[in-house]
PDB file of N, CA and C in Angstrom:
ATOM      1  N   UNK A   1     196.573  79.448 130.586  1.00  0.00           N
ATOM      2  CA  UNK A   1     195.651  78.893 129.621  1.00  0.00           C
ATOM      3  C   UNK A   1     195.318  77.464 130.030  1.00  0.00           C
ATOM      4  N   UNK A   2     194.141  77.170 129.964  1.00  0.00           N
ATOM      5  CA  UNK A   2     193.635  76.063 130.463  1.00  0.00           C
ATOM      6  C   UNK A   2     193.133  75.046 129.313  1.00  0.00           C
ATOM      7  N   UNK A   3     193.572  74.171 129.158  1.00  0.00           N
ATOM      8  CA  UNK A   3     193.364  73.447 127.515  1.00  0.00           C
ATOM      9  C   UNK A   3     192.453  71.931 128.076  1.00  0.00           C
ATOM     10  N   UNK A   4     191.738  71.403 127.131  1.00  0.00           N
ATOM     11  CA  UNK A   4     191.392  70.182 127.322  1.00  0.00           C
ATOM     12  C   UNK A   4     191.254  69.542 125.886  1.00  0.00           C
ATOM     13  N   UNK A   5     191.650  68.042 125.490  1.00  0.00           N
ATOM     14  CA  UNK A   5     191.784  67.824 124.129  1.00  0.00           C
ATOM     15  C   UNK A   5     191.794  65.962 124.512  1.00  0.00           C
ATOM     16  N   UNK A   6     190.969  66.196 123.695  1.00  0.00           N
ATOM     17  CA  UNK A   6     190.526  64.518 123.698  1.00  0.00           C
ATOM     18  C   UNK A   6     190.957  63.790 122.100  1.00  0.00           C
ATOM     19  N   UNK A   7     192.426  62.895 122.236  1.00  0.00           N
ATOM     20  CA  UNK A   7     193.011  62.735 120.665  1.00  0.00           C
ATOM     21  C   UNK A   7     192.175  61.822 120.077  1.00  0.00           C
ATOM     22  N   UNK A   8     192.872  61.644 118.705  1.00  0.00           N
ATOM     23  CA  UNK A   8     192.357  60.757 117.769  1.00  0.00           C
ATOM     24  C   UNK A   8     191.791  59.265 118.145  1.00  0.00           C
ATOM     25  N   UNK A   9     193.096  58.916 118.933  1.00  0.00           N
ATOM     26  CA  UNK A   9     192.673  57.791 120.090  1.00  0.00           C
ATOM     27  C   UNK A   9     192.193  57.647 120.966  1.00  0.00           C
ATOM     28  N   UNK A  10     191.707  58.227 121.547  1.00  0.00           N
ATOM     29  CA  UNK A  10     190.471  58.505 122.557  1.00  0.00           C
ATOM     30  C   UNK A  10     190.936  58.831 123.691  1.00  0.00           C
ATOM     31  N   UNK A  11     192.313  59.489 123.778  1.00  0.00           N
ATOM     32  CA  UNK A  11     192.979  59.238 125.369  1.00  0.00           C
ATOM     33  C   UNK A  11     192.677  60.873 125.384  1.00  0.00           C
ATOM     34  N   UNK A  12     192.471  61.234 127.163  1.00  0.00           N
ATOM     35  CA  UNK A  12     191.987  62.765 126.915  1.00  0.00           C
ATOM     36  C   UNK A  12     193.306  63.230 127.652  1.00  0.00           C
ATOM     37  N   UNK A  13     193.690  64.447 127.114  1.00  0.00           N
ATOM     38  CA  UNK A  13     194.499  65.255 127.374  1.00  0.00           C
ATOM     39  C   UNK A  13     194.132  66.473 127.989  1.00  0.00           C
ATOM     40  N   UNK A  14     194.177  67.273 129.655  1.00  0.00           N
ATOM     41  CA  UNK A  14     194.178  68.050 130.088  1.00  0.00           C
ATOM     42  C   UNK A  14     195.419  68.836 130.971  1.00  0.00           C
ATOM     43  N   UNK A  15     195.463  70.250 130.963  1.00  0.00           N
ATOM     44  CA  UNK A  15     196.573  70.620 131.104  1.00  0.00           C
ATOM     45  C   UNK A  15     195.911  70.745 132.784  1.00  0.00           C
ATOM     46  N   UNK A  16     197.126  70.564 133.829  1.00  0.00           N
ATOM     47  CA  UNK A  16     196.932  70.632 134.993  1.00  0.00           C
ATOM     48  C   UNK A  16     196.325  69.796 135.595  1.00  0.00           C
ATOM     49  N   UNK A  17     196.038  68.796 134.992  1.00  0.00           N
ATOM     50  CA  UNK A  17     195.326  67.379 135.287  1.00  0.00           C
ATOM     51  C   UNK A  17     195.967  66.720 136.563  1.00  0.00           C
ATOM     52  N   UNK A  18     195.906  66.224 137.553  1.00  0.00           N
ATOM     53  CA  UNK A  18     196.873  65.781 138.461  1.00  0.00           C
ATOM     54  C   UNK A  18     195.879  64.008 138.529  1.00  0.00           C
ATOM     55  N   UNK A  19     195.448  63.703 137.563  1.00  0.00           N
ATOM     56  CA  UNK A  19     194.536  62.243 137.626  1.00  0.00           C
ATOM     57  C   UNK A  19     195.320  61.486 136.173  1.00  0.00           C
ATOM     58  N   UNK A  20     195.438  60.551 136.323  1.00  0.00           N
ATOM     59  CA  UNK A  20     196.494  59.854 135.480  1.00  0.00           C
ATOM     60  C   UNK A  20     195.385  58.720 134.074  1.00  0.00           C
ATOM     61  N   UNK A  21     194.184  58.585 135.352  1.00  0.00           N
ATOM     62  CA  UNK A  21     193.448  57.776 134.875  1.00  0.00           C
ATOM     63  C   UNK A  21     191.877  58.325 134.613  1.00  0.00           C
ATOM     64  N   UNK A  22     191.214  58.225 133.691  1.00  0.00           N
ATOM     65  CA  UNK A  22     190.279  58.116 133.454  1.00  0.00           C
ATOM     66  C   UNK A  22     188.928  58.177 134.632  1.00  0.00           C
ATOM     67  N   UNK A  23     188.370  58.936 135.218  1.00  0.00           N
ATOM     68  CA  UNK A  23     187.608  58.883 136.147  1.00  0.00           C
ATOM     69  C   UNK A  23     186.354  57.861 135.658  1.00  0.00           C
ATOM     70  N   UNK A  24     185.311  56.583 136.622  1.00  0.00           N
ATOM     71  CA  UNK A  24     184.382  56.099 135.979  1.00  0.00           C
ATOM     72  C   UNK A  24     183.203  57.327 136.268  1.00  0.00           C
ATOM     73  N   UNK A  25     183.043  57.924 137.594  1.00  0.00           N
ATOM     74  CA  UNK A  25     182.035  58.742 137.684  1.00  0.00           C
ATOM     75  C   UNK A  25     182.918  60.372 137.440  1.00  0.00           C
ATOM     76  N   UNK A  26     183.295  61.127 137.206  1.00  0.00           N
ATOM     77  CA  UNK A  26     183.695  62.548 137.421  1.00  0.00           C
ATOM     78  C   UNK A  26     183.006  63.426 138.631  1.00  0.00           C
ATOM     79  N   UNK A  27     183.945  63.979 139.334  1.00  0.00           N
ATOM     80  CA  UNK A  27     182.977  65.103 140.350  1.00  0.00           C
ATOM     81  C   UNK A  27     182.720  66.106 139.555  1.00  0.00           C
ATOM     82  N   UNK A  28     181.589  66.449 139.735  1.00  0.00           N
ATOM     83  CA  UNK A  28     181.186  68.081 139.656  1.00  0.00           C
ATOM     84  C   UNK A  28     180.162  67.448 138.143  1.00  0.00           C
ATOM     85  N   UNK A  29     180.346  66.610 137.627  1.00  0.00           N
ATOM     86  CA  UNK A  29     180.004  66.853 136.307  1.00  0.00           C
ATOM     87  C   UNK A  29     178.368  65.956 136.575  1.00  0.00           C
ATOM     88  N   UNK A  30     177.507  66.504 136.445  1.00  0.00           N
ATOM     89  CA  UNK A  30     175.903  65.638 136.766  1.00  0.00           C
ATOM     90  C   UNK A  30     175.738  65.290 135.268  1.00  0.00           C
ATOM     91  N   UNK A  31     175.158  64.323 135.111  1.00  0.00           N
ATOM     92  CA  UNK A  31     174.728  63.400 133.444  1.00  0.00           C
ATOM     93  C   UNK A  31     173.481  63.579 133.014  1.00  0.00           C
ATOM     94  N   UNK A  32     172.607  64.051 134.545  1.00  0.00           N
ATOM     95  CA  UNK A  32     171.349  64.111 134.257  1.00  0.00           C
ATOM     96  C   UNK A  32     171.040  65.184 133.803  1.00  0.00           C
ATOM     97  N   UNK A  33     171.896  66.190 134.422  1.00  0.00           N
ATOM     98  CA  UNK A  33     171.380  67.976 133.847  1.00  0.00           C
ATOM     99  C   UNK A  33     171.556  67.776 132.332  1.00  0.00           C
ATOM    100  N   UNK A  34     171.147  68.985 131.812  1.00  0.00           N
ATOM    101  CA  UNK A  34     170.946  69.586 130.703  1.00  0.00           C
ATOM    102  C   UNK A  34     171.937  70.551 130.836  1.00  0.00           C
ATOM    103  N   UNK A  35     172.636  70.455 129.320  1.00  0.00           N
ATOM    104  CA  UNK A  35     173.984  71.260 129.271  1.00  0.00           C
ATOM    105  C   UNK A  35     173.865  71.975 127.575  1.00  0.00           C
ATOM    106  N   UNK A  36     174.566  72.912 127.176  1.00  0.00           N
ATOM    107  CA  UNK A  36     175.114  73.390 126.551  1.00  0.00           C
ATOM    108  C   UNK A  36     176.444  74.272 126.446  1.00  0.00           C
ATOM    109  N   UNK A  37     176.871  74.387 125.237  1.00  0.00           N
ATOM    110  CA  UNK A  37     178.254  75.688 124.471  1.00  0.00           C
ATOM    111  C   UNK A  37     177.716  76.749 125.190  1.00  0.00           C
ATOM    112  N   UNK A  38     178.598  77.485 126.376  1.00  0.00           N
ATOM    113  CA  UNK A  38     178.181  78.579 127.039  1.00  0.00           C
ATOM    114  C   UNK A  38     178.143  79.162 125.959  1.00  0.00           C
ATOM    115  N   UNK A  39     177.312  80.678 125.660  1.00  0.00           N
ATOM    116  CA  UNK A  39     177.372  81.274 125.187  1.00  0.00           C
ATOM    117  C   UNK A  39     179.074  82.244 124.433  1.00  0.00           C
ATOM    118  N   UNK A  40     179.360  82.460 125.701  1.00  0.00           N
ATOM    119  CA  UNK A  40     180.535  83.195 125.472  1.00  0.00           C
ATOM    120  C   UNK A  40     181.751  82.472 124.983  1.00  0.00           C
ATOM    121  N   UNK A  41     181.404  81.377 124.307  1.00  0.00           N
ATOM    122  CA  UNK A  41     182.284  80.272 123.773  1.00  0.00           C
ATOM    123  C   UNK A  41     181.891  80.555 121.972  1.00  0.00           C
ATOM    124  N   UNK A  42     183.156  80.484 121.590  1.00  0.00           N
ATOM    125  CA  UNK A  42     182.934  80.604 119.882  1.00  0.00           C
ATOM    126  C   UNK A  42     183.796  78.701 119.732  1.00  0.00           C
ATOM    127  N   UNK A  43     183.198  78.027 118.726  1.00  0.00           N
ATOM    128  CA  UNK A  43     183.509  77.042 118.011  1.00  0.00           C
ATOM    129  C   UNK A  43     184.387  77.187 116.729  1.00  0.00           C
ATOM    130  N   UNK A  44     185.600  76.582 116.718  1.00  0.00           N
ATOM    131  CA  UNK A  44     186.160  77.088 115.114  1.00  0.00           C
ATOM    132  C   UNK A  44     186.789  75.486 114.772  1.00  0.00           C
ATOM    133  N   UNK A  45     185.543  75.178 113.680  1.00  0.00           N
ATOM    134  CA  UNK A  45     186.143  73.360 113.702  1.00  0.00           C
ATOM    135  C   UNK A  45     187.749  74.164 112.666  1.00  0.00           C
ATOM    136  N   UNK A  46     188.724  72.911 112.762  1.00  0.00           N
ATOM    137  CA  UNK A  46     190.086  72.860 112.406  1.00  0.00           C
ATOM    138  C   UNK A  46     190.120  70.909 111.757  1.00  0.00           C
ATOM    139  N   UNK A  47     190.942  71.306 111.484  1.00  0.00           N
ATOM    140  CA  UNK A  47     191.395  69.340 110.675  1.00  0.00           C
ATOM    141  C   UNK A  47     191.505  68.454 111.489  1.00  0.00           C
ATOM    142  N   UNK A  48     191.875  69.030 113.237  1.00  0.00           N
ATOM    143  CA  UNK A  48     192.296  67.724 114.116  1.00  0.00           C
ATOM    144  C   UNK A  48     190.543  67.792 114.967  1.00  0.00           C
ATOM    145  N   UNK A  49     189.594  68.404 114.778  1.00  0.00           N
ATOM    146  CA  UNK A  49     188.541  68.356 115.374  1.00  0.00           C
ATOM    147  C   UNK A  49     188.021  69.945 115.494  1.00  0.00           C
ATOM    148  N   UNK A  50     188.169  70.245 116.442  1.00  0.00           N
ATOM    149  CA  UNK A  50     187.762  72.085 117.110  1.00  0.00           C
ATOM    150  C   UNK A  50     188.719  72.901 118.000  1.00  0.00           C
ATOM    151  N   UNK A  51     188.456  73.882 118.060  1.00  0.00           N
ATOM    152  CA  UNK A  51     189.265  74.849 119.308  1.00  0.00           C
ATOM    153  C   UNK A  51     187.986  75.763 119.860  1.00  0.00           C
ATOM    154  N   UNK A  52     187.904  75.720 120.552  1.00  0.00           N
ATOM    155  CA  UNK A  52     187.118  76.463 121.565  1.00  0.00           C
ATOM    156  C   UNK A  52     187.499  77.816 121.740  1.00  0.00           C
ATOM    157  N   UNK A  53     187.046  78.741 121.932  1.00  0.00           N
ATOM    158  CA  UNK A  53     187.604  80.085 122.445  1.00  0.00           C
ATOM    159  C   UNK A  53     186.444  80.807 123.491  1.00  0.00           C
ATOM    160  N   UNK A  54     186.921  80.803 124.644  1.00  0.00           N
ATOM    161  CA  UNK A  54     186.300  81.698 125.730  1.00  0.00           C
ATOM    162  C   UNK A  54     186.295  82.797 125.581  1.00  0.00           C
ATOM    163  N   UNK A  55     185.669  83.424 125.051  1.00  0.00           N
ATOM    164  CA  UNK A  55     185.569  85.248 125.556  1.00  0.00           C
ATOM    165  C   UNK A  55     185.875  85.951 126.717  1.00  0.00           C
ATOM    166  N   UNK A  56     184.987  85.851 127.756  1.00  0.00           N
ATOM    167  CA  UNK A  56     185.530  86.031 129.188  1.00  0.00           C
ATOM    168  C   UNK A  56     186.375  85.677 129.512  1.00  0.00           C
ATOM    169  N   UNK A  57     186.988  84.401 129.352  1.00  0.00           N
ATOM    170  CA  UNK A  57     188.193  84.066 130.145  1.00  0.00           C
ATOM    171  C   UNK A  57     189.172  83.782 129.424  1.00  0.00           C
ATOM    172  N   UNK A  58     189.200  83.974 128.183  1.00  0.00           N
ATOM    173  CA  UNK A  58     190.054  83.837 127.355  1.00  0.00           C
ATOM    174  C   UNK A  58     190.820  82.448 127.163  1.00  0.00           C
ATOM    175  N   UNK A  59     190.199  81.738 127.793  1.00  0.00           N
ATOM    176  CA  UNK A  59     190.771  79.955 128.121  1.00  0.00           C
ATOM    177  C   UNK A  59     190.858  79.415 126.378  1.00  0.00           C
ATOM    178  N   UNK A  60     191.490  78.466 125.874  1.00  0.00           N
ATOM    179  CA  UNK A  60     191.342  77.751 125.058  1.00  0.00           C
ATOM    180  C   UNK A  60     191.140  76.245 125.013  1.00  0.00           C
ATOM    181  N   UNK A  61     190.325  75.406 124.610  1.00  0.00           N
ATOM    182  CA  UNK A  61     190.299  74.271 124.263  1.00  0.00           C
ATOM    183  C   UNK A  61     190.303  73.616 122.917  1.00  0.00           C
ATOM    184  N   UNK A  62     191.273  72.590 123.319  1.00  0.00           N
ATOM    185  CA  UNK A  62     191.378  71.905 121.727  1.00  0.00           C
ATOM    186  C   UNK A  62     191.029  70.665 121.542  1.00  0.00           C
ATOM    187  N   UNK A  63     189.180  70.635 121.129  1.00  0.00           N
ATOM    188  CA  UNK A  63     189.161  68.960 120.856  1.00  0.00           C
ATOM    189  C   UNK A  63     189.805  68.234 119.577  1.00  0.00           C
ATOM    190  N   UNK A  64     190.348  67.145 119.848  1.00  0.00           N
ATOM    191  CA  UNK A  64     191.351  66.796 119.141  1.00  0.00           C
ATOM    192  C   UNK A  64     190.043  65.248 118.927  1.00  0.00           C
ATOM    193  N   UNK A  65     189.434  65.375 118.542  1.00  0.00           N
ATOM    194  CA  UNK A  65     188.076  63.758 118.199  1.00  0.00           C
ATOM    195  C   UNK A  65     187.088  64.676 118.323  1.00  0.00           C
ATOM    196  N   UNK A  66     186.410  64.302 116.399  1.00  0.00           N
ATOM    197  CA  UNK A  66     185.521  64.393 115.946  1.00  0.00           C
ATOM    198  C   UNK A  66     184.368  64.278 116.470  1.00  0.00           C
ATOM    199  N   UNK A  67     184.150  62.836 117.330  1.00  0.00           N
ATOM    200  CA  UNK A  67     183.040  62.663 117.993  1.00  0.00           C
ATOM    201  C   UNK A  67     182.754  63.445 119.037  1.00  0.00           C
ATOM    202  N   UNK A  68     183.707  63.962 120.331  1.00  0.00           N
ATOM    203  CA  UNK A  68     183.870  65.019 121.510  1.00  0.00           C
ATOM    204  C   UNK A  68     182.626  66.397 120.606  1.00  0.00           C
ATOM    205  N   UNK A  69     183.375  66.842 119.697  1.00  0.00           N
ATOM    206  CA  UNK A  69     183.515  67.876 118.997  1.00  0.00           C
ATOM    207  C   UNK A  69     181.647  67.997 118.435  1.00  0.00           C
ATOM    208  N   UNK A  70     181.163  66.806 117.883  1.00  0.00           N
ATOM    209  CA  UNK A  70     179.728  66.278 117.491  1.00  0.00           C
ATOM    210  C   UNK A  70     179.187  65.973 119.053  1.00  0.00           C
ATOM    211  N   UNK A  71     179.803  65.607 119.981  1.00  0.00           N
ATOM    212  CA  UNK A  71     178.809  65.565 121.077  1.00  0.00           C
ATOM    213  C   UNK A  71     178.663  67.273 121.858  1.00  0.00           C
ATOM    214  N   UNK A  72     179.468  67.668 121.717  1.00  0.00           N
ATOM    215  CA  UNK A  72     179.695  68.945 123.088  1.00  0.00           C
ATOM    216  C   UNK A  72     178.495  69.782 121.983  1.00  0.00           C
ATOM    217  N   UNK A  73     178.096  70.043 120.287  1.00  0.00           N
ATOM    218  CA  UNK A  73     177.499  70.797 119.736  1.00  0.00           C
ATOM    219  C   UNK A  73     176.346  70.387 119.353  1.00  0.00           C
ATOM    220  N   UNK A  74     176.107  68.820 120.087  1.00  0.00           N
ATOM    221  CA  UNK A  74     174.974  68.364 120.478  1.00  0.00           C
ATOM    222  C   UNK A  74     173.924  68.268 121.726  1.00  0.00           C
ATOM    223  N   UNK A  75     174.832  68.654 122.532  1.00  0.00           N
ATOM    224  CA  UNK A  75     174.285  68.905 123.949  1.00  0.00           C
ATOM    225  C   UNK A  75     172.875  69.442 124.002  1.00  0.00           C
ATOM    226  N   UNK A  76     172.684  71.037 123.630  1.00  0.00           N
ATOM    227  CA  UNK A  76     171.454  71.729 123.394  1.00  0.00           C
ATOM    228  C   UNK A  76     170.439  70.894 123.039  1.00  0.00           C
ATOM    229  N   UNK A  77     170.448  69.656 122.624  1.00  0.00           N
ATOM    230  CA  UNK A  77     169.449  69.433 121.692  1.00  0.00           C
ATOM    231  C   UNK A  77     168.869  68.022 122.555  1.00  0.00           C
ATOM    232  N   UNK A  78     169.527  67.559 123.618  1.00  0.00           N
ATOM    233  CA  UNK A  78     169.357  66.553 124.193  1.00  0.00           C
ATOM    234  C   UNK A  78     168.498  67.247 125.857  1.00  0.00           C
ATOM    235  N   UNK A  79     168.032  66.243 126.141  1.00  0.00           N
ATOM    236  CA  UNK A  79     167.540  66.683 127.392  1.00  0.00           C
ATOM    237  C   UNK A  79     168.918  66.541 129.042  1.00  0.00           C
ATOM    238  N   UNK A  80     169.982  65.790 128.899  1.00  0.00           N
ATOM    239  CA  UNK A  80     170.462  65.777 129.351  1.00  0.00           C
ATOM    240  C   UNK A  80     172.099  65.268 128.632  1.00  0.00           C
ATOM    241  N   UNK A  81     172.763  65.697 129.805  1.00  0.00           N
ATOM    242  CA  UNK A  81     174.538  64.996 129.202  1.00  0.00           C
ATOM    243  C   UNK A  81     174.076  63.282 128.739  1.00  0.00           C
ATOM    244  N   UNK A  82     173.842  62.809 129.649  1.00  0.00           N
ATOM    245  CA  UNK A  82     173.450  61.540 129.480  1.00  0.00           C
ATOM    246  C   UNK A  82     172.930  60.811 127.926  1.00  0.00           C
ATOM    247  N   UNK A  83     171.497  61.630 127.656  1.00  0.00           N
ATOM    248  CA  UNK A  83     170.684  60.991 126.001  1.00  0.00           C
ATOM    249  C   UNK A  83     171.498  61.612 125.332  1.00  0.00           C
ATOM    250  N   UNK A  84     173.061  63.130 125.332  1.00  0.00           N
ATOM    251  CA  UNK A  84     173.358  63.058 124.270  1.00  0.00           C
ATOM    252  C   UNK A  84     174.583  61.984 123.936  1.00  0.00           C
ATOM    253  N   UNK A  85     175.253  61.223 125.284  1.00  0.00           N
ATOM    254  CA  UNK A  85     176.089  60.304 124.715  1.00  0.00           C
ATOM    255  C   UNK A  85     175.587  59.467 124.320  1.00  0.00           C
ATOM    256  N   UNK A  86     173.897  59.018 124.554  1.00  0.00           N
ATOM    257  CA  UNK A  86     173.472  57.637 123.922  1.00  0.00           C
ATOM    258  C   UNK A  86     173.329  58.260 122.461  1.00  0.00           C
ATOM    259  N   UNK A  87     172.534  58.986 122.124  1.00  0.00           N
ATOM    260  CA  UNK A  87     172.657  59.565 120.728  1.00  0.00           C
ATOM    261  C   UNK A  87     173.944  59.663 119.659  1.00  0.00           C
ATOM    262  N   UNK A  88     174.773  60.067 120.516  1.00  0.00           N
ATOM    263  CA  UNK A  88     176.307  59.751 119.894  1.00  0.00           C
ATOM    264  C   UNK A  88     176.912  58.543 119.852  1.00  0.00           C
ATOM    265  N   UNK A  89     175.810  57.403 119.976  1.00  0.00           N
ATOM    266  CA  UNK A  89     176.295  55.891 119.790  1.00  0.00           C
ATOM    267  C   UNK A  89     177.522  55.747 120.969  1.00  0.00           C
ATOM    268  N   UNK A  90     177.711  56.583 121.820  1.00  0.00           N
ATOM    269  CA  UNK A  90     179.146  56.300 122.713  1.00  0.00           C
ATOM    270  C   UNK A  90     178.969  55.159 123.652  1.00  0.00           C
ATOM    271  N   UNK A  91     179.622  54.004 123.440  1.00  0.00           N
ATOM    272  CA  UNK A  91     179.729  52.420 124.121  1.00  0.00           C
ATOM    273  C   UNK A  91     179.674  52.929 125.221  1.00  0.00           C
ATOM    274  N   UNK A  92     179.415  51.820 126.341  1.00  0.00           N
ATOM    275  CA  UNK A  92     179.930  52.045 128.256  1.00  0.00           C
ATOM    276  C   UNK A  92     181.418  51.854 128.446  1.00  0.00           C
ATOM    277  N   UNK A  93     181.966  51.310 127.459  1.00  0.00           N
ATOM    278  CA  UNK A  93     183.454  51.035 128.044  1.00  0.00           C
ATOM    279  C   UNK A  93     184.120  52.065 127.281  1.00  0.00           C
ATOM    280  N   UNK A  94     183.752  53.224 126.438  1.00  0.00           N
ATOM    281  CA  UNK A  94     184.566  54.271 125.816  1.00  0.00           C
ATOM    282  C   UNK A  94     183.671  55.613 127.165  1.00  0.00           C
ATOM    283  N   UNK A  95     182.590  55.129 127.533  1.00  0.00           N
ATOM    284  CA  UNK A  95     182.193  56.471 128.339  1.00  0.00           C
ATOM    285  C   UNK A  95     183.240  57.298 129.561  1.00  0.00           C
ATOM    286  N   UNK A  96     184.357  56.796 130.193  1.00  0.00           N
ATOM    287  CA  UNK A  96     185.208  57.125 131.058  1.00  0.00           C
ATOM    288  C   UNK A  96     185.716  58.495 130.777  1.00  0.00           C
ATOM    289  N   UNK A  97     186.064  58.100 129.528  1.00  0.00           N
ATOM    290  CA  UNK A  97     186.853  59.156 128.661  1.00  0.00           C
ATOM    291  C   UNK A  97     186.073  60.173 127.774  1.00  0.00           C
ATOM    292  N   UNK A  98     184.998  60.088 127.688  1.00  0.00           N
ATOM    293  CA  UNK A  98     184.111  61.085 127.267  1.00  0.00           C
ATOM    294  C   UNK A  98     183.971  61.777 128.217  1.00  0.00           C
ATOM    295  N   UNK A  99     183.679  61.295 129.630  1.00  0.00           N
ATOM    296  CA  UNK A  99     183.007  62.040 130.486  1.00  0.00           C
ATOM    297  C   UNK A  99     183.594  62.632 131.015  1.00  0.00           C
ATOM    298  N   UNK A 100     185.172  62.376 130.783  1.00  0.00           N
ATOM    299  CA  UNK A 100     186.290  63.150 131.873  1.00  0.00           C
ATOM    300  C   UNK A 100     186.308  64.742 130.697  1.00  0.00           C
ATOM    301  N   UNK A 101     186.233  64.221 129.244  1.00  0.00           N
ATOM    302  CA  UNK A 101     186.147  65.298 128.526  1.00  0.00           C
ATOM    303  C   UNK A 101     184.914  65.858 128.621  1.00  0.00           C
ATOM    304  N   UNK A 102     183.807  65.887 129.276  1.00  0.00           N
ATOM    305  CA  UNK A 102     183.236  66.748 129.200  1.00  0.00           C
ATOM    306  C   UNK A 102     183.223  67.589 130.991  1.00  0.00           C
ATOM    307  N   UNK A 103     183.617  66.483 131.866  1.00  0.00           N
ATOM    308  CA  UNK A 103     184.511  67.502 132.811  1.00  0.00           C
ATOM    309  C   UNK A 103     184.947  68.786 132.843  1.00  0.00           C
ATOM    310  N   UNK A 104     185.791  68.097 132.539  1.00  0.00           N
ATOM    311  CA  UNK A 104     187.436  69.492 131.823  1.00  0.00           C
ATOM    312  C   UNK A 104     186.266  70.448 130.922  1.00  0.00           C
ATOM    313  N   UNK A 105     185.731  70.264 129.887  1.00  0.00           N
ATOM    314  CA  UNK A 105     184.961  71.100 129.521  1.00  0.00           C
ATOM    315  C   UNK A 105     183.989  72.020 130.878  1.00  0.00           C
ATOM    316  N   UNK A 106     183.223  71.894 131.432  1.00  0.00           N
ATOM    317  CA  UNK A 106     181.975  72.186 132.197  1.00  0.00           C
ATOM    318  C   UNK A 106     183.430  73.186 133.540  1.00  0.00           C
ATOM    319  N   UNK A 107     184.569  72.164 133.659  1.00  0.00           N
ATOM    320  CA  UNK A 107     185.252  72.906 134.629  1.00  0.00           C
ATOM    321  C   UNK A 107     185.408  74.062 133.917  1.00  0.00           C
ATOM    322  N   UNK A 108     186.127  74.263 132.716  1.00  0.00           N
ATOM    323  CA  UNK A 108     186.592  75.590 132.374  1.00  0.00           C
ATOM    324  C   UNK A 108     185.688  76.304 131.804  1.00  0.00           C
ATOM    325  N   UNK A 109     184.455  76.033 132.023  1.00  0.00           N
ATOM    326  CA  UNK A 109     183.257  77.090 131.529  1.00  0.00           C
ATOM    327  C   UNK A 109     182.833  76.885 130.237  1.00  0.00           C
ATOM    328  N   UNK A 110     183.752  76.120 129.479  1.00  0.00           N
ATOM    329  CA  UNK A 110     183.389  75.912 128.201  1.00  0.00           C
ATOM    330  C   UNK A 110     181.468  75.505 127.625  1.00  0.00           C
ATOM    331  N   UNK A 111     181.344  74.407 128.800  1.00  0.00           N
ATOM    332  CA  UNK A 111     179.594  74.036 128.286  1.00  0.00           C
ATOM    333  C   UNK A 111     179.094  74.308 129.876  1.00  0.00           C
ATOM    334  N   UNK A 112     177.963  74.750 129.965  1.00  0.00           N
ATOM    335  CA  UNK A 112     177.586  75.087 131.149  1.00  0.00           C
ATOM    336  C   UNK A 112     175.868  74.629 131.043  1.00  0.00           C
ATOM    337  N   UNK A 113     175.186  74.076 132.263  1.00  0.00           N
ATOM    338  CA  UNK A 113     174.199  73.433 132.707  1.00  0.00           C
ATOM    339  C   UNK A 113     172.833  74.464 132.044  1.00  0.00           C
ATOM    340  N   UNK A 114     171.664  74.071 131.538  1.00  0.00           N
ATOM    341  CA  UNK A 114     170.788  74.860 131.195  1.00  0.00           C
ATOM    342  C   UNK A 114     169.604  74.411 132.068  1.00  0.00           C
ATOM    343  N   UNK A 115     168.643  75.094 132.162  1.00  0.00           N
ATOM    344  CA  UNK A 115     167.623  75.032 132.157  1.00  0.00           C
ATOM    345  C   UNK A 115     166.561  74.048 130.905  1.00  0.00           C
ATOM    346  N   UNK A 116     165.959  73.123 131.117  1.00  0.00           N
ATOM    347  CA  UNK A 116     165.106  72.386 130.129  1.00  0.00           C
ATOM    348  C   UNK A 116     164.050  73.099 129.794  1.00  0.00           C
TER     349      UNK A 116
END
């Protein structure tokens, strides 16, 4: 099971993580594309934020911050990763840690790149 969970305090938590720190750019993850909640992903908000559930792969994620949770089900609606963290008011010096959470997300299939 492959988990990713970004806490109350903003520190992100991934299982199998071998990076200690906060990436400023992330590989793999582009800001400019256009992303959304793969389909085969169900949302079930909970008290500490959301849990994710993969269908296909049966993976779980647990966002643990409200805001993660309001950005990843905002995606669709933005033209790219990028306008939806400005939309989500997210500072430059909190972006490290958003972006590693939406990493870990996009790695485990959770939100995947769309077409505009």
């Amino acid at each position: 099971m492959t988990t990713a969970s970004i806490s109350a305090s903003g520190d992100v938590n991934v299982a199998g993580s071998t990076s200690a720190e906060p990436l400023d750019e992330p590989a793999g993850f582009d800001l400019a594309a256009a992303w959304r909640v793969n389909p085969s992903v169900a949302i079930r908000p909970e008290p500490f934020g959301a849990l994710l559930y993969h269908f296909g792969t049966r993976k779980l994620s647990f966002l643990k911050n409200l805001v993660v949770v309001d950005l990843v089900q905002s995606l669709a609606d933005h033209p790219s990763a990028e306008a939806a963290l400005a939309a989500a008011g997210i500072a430059d010096v909190e972006r490290p840690i958003y972006l590693q959470a939406l990493t870990s997300l996009a790695d485990s299939g959770m939100i995947i790149t769309r077409s505009t």
